[in-house]
N, C-alpha and C. Protein backbone atom coordinates (compact mmCIF):
# COMPACT_ATOMS: atom_id res chain seq x y z
N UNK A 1 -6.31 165.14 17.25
CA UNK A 1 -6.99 163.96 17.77
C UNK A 1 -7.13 162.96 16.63
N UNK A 2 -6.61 161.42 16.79
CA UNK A 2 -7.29 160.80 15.66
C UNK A 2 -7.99 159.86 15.60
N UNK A 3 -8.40 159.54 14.59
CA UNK A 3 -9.83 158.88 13.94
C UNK A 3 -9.84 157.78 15.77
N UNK A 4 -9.19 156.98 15.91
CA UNK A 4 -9.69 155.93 17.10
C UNK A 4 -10.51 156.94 17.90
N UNK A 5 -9.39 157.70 18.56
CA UNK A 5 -9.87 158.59 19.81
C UNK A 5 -10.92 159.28 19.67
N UNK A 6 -11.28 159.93 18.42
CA UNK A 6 -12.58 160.47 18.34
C UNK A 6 -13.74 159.44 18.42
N UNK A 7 -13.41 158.06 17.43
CA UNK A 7 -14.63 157.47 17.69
C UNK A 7 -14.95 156.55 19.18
N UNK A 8 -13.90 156.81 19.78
CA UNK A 8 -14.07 156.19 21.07
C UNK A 8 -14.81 157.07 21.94
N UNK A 9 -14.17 158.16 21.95
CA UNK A 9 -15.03 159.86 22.73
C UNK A 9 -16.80 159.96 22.37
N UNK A 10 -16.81 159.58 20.93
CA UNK A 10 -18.19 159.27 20.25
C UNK A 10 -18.88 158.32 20.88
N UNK A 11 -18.37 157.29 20.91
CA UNK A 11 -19.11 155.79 20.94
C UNK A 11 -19.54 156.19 22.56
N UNK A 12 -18.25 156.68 23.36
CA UNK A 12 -18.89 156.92 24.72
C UNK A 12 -20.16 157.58 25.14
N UNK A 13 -19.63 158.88 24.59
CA UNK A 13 -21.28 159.45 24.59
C UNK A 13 -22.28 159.15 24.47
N UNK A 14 -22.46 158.69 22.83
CA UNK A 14 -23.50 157.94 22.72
C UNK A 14 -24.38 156.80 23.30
N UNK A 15 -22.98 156.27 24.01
CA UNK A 15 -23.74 155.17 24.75
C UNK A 15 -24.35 155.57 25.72
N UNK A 16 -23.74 156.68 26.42
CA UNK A 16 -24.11 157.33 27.83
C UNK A 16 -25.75 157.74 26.78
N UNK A 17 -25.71 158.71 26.24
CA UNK A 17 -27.22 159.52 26.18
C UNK A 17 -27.95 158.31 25.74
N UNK A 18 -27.48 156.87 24.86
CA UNK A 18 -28.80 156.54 24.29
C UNK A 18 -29.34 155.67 25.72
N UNK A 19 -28.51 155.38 26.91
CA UNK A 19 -28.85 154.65 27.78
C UNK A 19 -29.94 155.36 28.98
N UNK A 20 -30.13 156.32 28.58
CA UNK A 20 -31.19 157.38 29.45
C UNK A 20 -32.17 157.18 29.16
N UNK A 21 -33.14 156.86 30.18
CA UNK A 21 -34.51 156.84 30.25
C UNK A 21 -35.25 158.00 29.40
N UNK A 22 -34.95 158.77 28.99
CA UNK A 22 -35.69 159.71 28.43
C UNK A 22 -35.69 159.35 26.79
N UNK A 23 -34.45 159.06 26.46
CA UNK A 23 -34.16 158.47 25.33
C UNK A 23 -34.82 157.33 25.05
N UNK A 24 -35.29 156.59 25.76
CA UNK A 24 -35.85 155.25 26.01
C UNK A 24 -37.64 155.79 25.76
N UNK A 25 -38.13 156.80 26.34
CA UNK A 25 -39.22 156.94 26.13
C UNK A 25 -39.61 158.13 24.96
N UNK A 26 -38.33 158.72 24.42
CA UNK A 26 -38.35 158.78 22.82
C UNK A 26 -38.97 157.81 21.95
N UNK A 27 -37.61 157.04 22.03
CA UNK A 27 -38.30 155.34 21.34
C UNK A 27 -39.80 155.00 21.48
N UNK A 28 -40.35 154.66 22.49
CA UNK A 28 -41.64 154.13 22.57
C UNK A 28 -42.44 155.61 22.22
N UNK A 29 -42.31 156.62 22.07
CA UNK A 29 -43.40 157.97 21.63
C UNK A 29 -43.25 157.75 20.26
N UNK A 30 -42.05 157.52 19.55
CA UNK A 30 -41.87 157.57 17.91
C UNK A 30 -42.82 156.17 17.80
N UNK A 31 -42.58 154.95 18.35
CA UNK A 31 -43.73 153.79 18.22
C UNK A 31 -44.93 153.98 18.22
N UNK A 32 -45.36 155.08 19.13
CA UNK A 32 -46.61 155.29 19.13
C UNK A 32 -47.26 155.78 18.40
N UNK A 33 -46.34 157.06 18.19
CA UNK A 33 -46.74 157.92 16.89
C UNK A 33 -46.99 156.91 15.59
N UNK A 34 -45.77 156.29 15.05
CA UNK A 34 -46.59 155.59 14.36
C UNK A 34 -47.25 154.90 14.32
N UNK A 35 -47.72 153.85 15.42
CA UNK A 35 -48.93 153.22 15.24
C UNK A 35 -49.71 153.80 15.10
N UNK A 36 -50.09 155.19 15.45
CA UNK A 36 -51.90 156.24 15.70
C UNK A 36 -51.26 156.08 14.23
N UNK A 37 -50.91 156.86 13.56
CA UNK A 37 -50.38 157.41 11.98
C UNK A 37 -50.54 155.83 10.56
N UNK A 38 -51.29 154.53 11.45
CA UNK A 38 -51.41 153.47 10.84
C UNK A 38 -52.88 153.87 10.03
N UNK A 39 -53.41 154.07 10.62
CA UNK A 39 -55.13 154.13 9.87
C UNK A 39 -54.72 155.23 9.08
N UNK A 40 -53.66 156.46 9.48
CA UNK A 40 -53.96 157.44 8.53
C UNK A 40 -53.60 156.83 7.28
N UNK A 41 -52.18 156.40 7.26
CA UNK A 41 -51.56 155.81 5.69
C UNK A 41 -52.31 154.69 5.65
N UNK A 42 -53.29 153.68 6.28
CA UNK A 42 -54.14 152.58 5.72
C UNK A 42 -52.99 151.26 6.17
N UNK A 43 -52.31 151.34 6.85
CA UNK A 43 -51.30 150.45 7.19
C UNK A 43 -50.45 149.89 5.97
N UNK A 44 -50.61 150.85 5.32
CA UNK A 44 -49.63 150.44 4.06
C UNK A 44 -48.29 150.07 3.95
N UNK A 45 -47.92 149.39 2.61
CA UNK A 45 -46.12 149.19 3.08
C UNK A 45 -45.11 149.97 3.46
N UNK A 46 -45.62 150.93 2.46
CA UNK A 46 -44.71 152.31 2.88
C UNK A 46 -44.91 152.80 4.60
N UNK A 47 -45.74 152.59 4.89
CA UNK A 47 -45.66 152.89 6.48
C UNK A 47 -45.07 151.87 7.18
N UNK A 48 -45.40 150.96 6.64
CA UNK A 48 -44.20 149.78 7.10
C UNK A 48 -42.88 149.50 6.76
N UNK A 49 -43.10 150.39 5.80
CA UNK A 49 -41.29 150.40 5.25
C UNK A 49 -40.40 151.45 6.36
N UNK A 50 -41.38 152.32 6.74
CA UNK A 50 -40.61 153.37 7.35
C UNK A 50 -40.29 152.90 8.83
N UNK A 51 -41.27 152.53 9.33
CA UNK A 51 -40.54 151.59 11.02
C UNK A 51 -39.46 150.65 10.75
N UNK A 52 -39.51 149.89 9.55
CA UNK A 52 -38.19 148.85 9.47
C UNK A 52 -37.16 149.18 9.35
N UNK A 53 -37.47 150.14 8.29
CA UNK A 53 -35.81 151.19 7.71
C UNK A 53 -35.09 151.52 9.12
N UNK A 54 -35.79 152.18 10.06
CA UNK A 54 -35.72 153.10 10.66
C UNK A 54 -35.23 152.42 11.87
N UNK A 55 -36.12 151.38 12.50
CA UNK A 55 -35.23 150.85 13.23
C UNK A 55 -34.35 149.77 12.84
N UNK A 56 -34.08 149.01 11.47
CA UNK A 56 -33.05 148.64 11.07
C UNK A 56 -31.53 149.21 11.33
N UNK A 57 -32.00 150.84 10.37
CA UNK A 57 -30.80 151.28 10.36
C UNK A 57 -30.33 151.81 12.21
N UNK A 58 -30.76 152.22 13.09
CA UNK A 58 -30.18 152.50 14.23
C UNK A 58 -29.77 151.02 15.29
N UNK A 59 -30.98 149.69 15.27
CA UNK A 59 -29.79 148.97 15.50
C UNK A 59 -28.54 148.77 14.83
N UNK A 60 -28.54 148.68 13.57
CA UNK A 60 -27.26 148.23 12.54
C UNK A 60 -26.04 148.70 13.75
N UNK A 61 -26.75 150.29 13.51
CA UNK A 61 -25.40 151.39 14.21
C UNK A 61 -25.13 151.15 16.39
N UNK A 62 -26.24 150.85 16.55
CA UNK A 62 -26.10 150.75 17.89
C UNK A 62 -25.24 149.53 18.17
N UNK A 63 -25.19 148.66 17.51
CA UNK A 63 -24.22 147.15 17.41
C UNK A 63 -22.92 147.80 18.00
N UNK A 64 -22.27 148.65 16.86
CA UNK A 64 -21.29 148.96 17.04
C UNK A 64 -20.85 149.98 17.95
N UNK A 65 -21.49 150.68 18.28
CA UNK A 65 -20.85 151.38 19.56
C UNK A 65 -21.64 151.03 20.82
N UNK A 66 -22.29 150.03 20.74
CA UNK A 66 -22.35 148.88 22.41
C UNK A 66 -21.14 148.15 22.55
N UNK A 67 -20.48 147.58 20.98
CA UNK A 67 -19.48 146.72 21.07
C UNK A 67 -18.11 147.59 21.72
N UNK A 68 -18.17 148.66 21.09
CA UNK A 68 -16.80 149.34 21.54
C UNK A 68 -16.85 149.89 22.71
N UNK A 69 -18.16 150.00 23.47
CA UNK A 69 -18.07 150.60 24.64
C UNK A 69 -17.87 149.15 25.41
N UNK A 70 -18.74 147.97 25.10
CA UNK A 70 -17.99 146.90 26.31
C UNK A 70 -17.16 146.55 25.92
N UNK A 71 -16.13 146.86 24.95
CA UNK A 71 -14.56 146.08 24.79
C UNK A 71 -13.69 146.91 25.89
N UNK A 72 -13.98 148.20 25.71
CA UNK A 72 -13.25 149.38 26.56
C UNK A 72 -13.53 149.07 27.87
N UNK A 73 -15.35 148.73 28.11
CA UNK A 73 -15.15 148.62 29.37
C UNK A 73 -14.33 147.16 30.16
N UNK A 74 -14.70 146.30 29.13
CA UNK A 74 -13.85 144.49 29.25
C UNK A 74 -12.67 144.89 29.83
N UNK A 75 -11.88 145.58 29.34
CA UNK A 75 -9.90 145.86 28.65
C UNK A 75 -10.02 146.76 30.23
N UNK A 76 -11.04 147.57 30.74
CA UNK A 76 -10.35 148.30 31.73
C UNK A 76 -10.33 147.48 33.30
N UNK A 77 -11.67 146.52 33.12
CA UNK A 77 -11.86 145.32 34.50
C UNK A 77 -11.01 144.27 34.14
N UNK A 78 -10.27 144.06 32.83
CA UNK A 78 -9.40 143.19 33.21
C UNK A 78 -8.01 143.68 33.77
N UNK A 79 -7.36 145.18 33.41
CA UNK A 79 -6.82 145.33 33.74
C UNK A 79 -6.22 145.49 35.04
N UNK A 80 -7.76 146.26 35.63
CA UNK A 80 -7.85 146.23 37.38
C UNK A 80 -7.49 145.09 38.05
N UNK A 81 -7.96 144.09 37.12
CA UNK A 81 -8.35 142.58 37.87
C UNK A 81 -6.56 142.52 38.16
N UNK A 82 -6.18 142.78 37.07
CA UNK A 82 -4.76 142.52 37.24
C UNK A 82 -3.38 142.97 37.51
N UNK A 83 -4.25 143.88 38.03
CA UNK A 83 -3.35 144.83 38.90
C UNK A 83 -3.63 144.49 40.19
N UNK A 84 -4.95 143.74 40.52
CA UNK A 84 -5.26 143.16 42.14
C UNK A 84 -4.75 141.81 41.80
N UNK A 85 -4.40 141.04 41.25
CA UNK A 85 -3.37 140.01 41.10
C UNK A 85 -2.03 140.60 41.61
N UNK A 86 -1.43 141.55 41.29
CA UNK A 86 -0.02 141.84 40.93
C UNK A 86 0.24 142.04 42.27
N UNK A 87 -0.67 142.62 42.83
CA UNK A 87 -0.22 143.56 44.43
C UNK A 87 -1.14 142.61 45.60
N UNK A 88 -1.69 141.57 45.20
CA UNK A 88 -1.67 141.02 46.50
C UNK A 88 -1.00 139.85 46.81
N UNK A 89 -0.38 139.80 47.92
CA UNK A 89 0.86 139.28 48.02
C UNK A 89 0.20 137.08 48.13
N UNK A 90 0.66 136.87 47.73
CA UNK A 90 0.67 135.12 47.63
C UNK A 90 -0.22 135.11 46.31
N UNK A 91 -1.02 135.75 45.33
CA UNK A 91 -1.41 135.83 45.03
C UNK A 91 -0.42 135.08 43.45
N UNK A 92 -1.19 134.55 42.54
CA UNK A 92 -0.25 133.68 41.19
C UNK A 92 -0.15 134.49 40.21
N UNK A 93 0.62 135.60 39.77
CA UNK A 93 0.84 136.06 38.38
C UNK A 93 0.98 135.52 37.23
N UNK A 94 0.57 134.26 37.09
CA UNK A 94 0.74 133.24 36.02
C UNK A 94 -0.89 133.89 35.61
N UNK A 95 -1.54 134.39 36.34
CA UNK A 95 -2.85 134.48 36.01
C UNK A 95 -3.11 135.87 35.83
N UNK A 96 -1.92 136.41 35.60
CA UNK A 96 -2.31 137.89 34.63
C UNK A 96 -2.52 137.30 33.61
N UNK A 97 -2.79 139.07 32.66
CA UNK A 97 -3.86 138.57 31.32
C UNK A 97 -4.02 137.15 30.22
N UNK A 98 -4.87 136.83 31.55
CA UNK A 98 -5.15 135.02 30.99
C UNK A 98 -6.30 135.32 29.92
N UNK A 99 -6.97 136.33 29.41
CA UNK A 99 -7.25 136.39 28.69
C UNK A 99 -7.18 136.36 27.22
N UNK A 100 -5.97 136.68 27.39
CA UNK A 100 -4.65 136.34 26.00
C UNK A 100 -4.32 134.87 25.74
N UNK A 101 -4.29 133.52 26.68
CA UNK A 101 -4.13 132.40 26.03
C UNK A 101 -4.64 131.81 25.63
N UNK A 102 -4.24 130.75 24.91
CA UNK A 102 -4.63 129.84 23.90
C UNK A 102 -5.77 129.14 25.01
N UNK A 103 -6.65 128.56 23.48
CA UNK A 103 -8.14 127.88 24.43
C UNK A 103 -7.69 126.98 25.64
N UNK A 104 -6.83 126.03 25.41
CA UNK A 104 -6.16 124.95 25.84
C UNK A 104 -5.72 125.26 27.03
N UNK A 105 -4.87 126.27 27.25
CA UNK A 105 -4.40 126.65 28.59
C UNK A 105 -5.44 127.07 29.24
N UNK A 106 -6.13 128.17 28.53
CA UNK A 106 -7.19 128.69 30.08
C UNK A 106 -7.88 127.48 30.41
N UNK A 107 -8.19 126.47 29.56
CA UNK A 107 -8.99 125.54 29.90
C UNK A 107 -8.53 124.86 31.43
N UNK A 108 -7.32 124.71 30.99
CA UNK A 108 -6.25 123.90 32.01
C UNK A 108 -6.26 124.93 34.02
N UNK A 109 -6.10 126.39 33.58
CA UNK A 109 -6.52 126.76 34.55
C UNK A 109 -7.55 126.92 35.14
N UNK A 110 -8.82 126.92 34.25
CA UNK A 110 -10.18 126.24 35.01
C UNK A 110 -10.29 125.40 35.46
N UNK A 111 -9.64 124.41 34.79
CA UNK A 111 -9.95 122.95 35.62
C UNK A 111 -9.66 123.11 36.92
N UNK A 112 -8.08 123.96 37.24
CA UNK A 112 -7.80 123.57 38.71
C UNK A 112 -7.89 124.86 39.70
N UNK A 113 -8.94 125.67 38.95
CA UNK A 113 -9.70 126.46 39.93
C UNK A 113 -11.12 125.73 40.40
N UNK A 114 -11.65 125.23 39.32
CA UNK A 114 -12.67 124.16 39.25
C UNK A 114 -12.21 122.91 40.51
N UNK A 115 -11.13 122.30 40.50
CA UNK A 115 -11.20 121.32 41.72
C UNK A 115 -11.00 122.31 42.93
N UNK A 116 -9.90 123.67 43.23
CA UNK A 116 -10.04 124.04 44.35
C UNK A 116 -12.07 124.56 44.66
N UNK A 117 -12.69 124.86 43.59
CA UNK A 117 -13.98 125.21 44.69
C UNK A 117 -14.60 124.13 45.21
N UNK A 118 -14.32 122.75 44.29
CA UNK A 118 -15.68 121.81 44.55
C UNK A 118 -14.13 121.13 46.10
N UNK A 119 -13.47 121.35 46.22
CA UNK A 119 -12.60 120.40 47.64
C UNK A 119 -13.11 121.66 48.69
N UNK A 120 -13.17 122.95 48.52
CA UNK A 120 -13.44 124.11 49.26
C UNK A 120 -15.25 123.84 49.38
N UNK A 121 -15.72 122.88 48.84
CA UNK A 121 -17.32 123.16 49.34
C UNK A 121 -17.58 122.18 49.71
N UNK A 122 -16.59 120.84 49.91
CA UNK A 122 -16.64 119.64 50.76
C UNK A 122 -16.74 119.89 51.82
N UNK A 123 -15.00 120.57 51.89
CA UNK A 123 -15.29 120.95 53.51
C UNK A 123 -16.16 122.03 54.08
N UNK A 124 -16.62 122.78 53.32
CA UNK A 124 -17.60 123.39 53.78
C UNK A 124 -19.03 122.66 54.60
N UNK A 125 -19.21 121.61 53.74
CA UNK A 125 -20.42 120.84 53.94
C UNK A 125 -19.98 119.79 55.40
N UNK A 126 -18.81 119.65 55.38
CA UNK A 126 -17.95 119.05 56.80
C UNK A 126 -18.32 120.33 57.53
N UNK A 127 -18.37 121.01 57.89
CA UNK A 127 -17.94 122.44 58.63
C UNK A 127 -16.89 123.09 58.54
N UNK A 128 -15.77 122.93 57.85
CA UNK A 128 -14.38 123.37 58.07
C UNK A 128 -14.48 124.63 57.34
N UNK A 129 -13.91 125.60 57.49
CA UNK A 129 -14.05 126.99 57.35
C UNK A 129 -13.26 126.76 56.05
N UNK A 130 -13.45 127.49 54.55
CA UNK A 130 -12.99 127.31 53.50
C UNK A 130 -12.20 128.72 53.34
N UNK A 131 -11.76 129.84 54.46
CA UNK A 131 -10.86 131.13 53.94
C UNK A 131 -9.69 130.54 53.62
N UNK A 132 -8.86 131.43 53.34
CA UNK A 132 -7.35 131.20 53.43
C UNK A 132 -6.73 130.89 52.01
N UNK A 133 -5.86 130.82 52.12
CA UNK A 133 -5.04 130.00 50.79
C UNK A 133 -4.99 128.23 50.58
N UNK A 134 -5.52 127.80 50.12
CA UNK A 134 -5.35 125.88 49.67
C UNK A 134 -3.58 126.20 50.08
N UNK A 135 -2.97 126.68 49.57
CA UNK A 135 -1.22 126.33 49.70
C UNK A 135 -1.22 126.50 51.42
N UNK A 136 -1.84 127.46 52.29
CA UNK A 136 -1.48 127.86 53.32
C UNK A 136 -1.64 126.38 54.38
């Protein structure tokens, strides 16, 4: 197995267990604990050093395997997306992975998805039924 695949197998997991409610009320028991544990150390720095460290260092690390779990999950809904491009029929394959072009172009295909909704909510506001294909 190498280094990617393991840390991808990792990052998954982790994301799965740290996203559990139980894990979640870990967190707030370790908060608690130390707040009661404030009068004992006198609210000193060192007791304040230890909540910062502490949750410093696990966001630092949680950054990065939130990031790799929504890139994986990004990369797998775009792919779907574009595989329901590919197979439905009238449908524009110019608009597979439009995620890949330059600013300029996607811009260009917003725009004229942008005029088909606002002409599709004219006639809506006329009554005219907005299904179908604009080409049809």
């Amino acid at each position: 197995m190498n280094s990617s695949s393991w840390y991808a197998g990792f990052a998954k997991s982790a994301a799965r267990f740290c996203g559990k409610p139980r894990v979640f009320t870990l967190a707030v028991a370790v908060i608690a604990v130390w707040l009661v544990t404030g009068p004992l150390f006198g609210f000193s720095d060192t007791w304040q050093l230890v909540i910062n460290t502490g949750t410093t260092i696990i966001t630092f690390l949680m950054v990065f395997l939130i990031q790799n779990t929504q890139n994986r999950d990004t990369e797998a809904i775009q792919v779907k997306l574009d595989e329901l491009i590919r197979a439905t029929q009238g449908a524009h394959n110019a608009l597979l992975d439009l995620e890949e072009l330059e600013e300029e172009k996607l811009d260009a295909f917003r725009a004229r998805y942008q005029a088909l909704a606002s002409a599709a909510r004219k006639k809506l506001d006329q009554g005219v039924d907005d299904t179908g294909t604009p080409e049809a």
